[in-house]
Every structure is written in C-alpha cells, then in structure tokens.
N, C-alpha and C. Protein backbone atom coordinates (compact mmCIF):
# COMPACT_ATOMS: atom_id res chain seq x y z
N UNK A 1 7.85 -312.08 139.64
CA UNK A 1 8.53 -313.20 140.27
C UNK A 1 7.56 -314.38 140.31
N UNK A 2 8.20 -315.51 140.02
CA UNK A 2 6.96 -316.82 140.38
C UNK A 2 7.00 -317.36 141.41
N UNK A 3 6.08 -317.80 141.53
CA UNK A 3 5.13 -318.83 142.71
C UNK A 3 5.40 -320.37 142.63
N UNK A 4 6.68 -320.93 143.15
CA UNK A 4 6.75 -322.71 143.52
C UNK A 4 4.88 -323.18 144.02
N UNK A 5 4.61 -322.67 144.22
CA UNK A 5 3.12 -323.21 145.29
C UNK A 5 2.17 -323.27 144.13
N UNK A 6 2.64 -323.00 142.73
CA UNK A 6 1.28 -322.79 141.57
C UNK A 6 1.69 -324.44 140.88
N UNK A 7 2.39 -324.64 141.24
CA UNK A 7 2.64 -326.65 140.76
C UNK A 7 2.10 -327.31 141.32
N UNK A 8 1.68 -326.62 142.39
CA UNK A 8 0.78 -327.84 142.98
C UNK A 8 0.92 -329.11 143.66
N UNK A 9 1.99 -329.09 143.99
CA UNK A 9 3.02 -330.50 144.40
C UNK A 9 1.92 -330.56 146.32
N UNK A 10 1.81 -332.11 146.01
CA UNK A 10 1.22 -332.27 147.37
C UNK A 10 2.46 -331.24 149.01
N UNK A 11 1.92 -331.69 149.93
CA UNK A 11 2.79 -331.15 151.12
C UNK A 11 4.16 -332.24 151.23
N UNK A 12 5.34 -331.22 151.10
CA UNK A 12 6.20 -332.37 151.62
C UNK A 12 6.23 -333.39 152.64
N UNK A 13 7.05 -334.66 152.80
CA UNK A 13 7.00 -336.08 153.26
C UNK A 13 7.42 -335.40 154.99
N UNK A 14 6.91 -335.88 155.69
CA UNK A 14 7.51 -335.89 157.23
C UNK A 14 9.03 -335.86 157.01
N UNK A 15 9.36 -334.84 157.97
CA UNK A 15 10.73 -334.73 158.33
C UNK A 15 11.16 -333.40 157.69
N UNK A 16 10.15 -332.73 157.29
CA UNK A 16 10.66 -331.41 156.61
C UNK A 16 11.07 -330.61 157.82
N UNK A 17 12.47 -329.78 157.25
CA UNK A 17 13.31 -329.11 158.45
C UNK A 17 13.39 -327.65 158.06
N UNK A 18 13.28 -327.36 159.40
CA UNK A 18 13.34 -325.87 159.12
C UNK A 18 14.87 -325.13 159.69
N UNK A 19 15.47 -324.56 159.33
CA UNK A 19 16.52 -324.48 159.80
C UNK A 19 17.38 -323.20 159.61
N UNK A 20 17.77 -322.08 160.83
CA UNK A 20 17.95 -321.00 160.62
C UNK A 20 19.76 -320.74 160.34
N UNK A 21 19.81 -319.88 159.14
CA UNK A 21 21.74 -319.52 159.18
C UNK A 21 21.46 -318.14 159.72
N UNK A 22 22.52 -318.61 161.06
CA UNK A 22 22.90 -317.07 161.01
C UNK A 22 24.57 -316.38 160.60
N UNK A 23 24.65 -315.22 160.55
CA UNK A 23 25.94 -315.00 159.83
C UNK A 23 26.23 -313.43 160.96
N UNK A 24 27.20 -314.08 161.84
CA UNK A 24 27.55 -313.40 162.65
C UNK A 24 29.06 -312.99 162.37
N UNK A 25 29.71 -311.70 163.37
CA UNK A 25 31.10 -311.82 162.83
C UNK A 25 31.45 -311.74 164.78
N UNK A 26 32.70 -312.83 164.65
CA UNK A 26 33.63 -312.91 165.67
C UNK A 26 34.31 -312.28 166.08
N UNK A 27 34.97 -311.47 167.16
CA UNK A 27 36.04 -310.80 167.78
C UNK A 27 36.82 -311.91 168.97
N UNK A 28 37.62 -312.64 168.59
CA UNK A 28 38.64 -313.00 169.58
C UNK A 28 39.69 -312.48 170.33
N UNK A 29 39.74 -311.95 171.77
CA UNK A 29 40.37 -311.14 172.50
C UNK A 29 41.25 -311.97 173.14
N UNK A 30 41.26 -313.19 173.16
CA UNK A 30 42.25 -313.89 174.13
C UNK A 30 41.72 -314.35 175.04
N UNK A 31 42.37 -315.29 175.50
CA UNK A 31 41.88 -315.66 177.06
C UNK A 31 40.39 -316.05 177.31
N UNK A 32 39.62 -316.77 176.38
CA UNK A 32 38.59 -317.01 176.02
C UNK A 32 37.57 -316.31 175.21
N UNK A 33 37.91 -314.66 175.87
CA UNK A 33 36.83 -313.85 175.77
C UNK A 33 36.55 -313.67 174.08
N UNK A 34 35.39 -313.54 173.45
CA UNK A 34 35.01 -313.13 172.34
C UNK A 34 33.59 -312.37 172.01
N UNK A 35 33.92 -311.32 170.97
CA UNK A 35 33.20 -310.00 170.75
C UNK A 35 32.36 -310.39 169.88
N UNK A 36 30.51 -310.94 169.72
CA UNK A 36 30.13 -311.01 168.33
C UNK A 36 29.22 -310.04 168.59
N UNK A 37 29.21 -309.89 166.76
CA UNK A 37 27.67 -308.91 166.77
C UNK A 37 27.70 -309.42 164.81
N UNK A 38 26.07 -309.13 164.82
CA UNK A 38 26.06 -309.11 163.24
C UNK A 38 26.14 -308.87 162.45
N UNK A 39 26.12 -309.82 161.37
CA UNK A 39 26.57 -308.82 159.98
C UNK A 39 25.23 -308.41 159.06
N UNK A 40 24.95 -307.11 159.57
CA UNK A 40 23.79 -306.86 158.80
C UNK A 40 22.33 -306.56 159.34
N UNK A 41 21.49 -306.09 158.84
CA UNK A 41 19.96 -306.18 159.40
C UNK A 41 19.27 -307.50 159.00
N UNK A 42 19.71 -308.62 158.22
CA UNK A 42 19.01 -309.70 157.80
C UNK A 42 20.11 -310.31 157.68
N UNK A 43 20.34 -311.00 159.50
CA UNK A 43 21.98 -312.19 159.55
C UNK A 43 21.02 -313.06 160.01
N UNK A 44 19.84 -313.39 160.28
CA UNK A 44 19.14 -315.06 160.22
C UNK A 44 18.02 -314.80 158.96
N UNK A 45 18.26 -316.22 158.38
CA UNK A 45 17.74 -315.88 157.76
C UNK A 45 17.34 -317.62 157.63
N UNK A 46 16.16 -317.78 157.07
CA UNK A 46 15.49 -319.39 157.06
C UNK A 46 15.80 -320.36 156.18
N UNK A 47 16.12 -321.45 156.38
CA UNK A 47 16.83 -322.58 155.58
C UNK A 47 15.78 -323.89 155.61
N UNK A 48 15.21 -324.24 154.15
CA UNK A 48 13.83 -324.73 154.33
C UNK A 48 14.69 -326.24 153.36
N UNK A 49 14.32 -327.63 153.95
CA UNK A 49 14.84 -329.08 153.41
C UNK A 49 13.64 -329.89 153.15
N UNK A 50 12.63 -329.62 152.39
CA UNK A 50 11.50 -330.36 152.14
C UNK A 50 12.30 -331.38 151.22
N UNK A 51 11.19 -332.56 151.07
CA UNK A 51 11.44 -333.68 150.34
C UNK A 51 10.15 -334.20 150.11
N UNK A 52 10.14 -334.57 148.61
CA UNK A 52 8.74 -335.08 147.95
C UNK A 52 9.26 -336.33 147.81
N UNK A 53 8.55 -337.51 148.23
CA UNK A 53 9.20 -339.00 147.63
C UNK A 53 8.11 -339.70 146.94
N UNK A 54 6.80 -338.94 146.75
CA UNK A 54 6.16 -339.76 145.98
C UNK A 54 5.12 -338.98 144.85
N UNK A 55 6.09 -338.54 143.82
CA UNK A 55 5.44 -337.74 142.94
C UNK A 55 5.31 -338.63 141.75
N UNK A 56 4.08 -338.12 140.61
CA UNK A 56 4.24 -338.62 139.43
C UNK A 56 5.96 -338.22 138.51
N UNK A 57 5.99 -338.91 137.70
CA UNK A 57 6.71 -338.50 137.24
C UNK A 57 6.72 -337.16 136.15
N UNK A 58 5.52 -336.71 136.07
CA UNK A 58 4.77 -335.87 135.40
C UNK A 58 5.21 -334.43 136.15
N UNK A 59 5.14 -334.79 137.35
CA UNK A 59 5.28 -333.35 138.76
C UNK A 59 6.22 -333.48 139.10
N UNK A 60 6.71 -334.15 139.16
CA UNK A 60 8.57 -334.44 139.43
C UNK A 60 9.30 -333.57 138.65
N UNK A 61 9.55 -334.12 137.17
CA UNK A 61 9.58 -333.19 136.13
C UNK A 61 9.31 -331.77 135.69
N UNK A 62 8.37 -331.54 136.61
CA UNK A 62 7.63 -330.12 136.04
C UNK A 62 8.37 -329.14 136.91
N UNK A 63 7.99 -329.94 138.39
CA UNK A 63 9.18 -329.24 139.59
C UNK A 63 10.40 -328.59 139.21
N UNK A 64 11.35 -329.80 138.55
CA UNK A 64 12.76 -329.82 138.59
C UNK A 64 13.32 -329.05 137.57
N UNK A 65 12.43 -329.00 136.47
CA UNK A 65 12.69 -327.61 135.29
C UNK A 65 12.34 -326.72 135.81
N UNK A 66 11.31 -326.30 136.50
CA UNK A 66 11.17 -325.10 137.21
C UNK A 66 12.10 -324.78 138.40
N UNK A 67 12.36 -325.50 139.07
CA UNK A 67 14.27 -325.08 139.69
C UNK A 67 15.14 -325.00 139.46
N UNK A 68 15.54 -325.97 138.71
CA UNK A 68 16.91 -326.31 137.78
C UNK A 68 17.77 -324.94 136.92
N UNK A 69 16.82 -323.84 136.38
CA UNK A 69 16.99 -322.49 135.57
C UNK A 69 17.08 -321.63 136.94
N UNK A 70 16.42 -321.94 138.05
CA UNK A 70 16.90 -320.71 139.17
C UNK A 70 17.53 -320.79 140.16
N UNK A 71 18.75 -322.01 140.14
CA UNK A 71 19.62 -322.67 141.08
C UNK A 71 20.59 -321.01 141.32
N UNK A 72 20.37 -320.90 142.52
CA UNK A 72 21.23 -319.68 142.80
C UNK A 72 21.19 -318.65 142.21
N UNK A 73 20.06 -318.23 142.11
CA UNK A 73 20.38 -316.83 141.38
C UNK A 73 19.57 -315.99 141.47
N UNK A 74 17.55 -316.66 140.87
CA UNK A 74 16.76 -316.33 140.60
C UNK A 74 15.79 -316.57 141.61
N UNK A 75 15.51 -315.94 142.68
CA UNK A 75 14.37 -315.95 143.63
C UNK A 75 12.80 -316.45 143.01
N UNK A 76 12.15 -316.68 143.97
CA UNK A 76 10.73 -317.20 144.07
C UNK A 76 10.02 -317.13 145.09
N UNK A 77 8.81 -317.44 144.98
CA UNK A 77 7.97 -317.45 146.14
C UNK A 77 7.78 -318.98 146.39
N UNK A 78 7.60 -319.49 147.84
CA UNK A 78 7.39 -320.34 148.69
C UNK A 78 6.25 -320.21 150.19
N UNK A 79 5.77 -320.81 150.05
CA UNK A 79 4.99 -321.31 151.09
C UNK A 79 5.45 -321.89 152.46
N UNK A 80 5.39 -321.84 154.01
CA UNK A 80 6.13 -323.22 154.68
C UNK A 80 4.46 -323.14 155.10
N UNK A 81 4.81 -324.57 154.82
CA UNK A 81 3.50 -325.79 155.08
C UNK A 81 3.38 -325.85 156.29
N UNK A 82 3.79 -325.58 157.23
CA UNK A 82 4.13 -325.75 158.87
C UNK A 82 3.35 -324.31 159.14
N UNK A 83 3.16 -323.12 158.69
CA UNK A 83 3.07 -322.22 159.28
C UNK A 83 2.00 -320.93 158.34
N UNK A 84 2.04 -321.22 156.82
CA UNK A 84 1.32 -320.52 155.81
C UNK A 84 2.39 -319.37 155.49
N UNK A 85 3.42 -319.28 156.08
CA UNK A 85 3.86 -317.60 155.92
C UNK A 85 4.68 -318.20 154.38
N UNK A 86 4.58 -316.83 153.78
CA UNK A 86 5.30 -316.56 152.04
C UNK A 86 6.41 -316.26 152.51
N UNK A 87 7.73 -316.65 151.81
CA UNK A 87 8.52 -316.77 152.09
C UNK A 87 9.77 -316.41 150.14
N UNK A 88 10.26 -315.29 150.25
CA UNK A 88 11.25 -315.14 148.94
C UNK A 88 11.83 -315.83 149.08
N UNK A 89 12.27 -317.06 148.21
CA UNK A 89 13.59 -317.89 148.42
C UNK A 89 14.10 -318.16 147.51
N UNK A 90 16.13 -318.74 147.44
CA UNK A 90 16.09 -319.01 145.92
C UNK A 90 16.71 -320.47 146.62
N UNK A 91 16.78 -320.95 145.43
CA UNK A 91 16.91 -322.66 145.15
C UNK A 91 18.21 -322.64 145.39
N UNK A 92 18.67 -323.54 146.87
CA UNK A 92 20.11 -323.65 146.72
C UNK A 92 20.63 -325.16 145.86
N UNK A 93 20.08 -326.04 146.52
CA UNK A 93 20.51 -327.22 145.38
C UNK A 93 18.47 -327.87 145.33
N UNK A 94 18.86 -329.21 144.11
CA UNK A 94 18.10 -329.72 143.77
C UNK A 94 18.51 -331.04 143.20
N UNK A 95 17.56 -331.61 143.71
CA UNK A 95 17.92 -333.44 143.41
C UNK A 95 16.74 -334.05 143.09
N UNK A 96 17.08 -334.68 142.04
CA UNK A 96 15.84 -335.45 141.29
C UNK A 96 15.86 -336.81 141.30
N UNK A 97 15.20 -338.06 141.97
CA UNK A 97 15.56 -339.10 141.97
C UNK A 97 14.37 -340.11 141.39
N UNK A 98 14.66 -341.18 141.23
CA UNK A 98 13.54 -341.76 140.17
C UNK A 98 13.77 -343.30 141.10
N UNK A 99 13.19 -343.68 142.07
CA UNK A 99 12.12 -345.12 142.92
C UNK A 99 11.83 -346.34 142.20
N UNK A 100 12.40 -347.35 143.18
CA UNK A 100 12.04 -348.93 141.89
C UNK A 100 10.57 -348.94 142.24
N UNK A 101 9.57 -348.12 142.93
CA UNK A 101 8.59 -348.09 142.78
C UNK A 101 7.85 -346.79 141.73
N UNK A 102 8.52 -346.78 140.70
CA UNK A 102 8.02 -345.77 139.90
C UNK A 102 7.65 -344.43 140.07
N UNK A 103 8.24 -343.83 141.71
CA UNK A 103 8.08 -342.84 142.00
C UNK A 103 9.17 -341.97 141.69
N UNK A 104 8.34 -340.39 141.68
CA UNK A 104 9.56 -339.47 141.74
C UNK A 104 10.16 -338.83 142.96
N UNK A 105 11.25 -338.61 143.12
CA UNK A 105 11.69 -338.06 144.97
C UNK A 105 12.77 -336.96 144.33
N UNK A 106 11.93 -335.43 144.78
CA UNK A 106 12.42 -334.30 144.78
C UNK A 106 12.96 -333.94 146.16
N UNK A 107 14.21 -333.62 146.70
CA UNK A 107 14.90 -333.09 147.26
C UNK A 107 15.73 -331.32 146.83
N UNK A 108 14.77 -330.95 147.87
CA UNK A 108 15.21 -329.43 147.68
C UNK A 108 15.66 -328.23 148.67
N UNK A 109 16.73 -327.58 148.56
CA UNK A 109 17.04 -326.69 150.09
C UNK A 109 16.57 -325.35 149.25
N UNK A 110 15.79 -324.56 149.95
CA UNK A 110 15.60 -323.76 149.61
C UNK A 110 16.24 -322.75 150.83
N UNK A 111 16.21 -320.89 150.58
CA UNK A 111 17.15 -320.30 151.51
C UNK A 111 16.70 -319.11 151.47
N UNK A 112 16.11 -318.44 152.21
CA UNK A 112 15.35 -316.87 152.16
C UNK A 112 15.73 -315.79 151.61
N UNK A 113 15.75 -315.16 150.74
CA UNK A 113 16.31 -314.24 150.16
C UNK A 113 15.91 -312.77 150.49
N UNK A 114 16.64 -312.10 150.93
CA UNK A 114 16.35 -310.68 151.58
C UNK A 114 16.60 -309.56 150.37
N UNK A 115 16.63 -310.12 149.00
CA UNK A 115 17.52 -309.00 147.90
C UNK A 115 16.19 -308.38 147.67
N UNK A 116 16.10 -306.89 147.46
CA UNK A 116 14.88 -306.15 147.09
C UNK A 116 14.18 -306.50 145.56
C-alpha cells in the first residue's frame, strides 16, 4: 500500500478539519422515543479536509495523479499533522485548482478506511 506523506507536500493551510462520520441505525417507537445503536465495530470513523493553497505546480501535479487513480477505491496511508497518528484512508474527492498567483491549491477529503 502507499504512503501520501512520501510527496512531501508541506503541512496543510490553517483550517484543516477533522471531522468524525458516524453511522448509526435508528429505531422510532413513537411518541418521541427512539432506539439507536450501531452499525458495526467501526461506525466512527475519521473524516480528514486538508487544503494546500500554495504548492508548486510541480507538487500540485504530482499530488493529484497520485489521487486521481485511487478516488474511492484504493486505500493509502496518511499522516494527521495535528496529532502524528497513521491513518488508512481512501480519497473521497479531489480538487485541483491553479491561483492568478501561480499557485497550486489542492483540496482533498480524505476518509478512514477500516477494510483489512
């Protein structure tokens, strides 16, 4: 499996979010009352929104082919910069944007992957 963290891309821009899904299931009984419990041994799971806004266009590029082939499917390893812990994740979307200041701005959600 590969390593996002071997590109070398500086630390994402302030405002990187960390953000947990959980995937619970509902029981509605009426009368307000409702029954949850989860679905599964791995129902939170981590939802990571970094954003690079000032890459070469060299690392921009290098990034975005290296996500672009594992949009949903193909897991990786990740880093959170906030904390050091490794993290399996696969690429949920990816956005590549190009700055009237000649920069590159990578936007990426990445999403923890629990598959063995």
């Amino acid at each position: 499996m590969e390593d996002f963290d071997l590109l070398n891309l500086p630390n994402p821009d302030w405002g990187y979010s960390l953000e947990p899904e959980v995937d619970v299931q509902e029981y509605k009984l009426g009368d307000g009352y409702v029954i949850r419990e989860p679905k599964g041994l791995n129902y939170i799971r981590d939802v990571f929104s970094p954003t690079w806004s000032s890459l070469t266009l060299e690392e921009g590029n290098e990034a975005y082919a290296f996500l672009k082939p594992k949009l949903k499917w193909d897991p990786f390893w990740y880093t959170d910069v906030t904390t050091g812990t490794r993290y399996k994740v696969i690429c949920d979307s990816a956005r590549l944007t190009y700055d009237e200041w000649n920069n590159t701005v990578l936007a990426v959600t990445l999403k923890q992957d629990f598959n063995p």
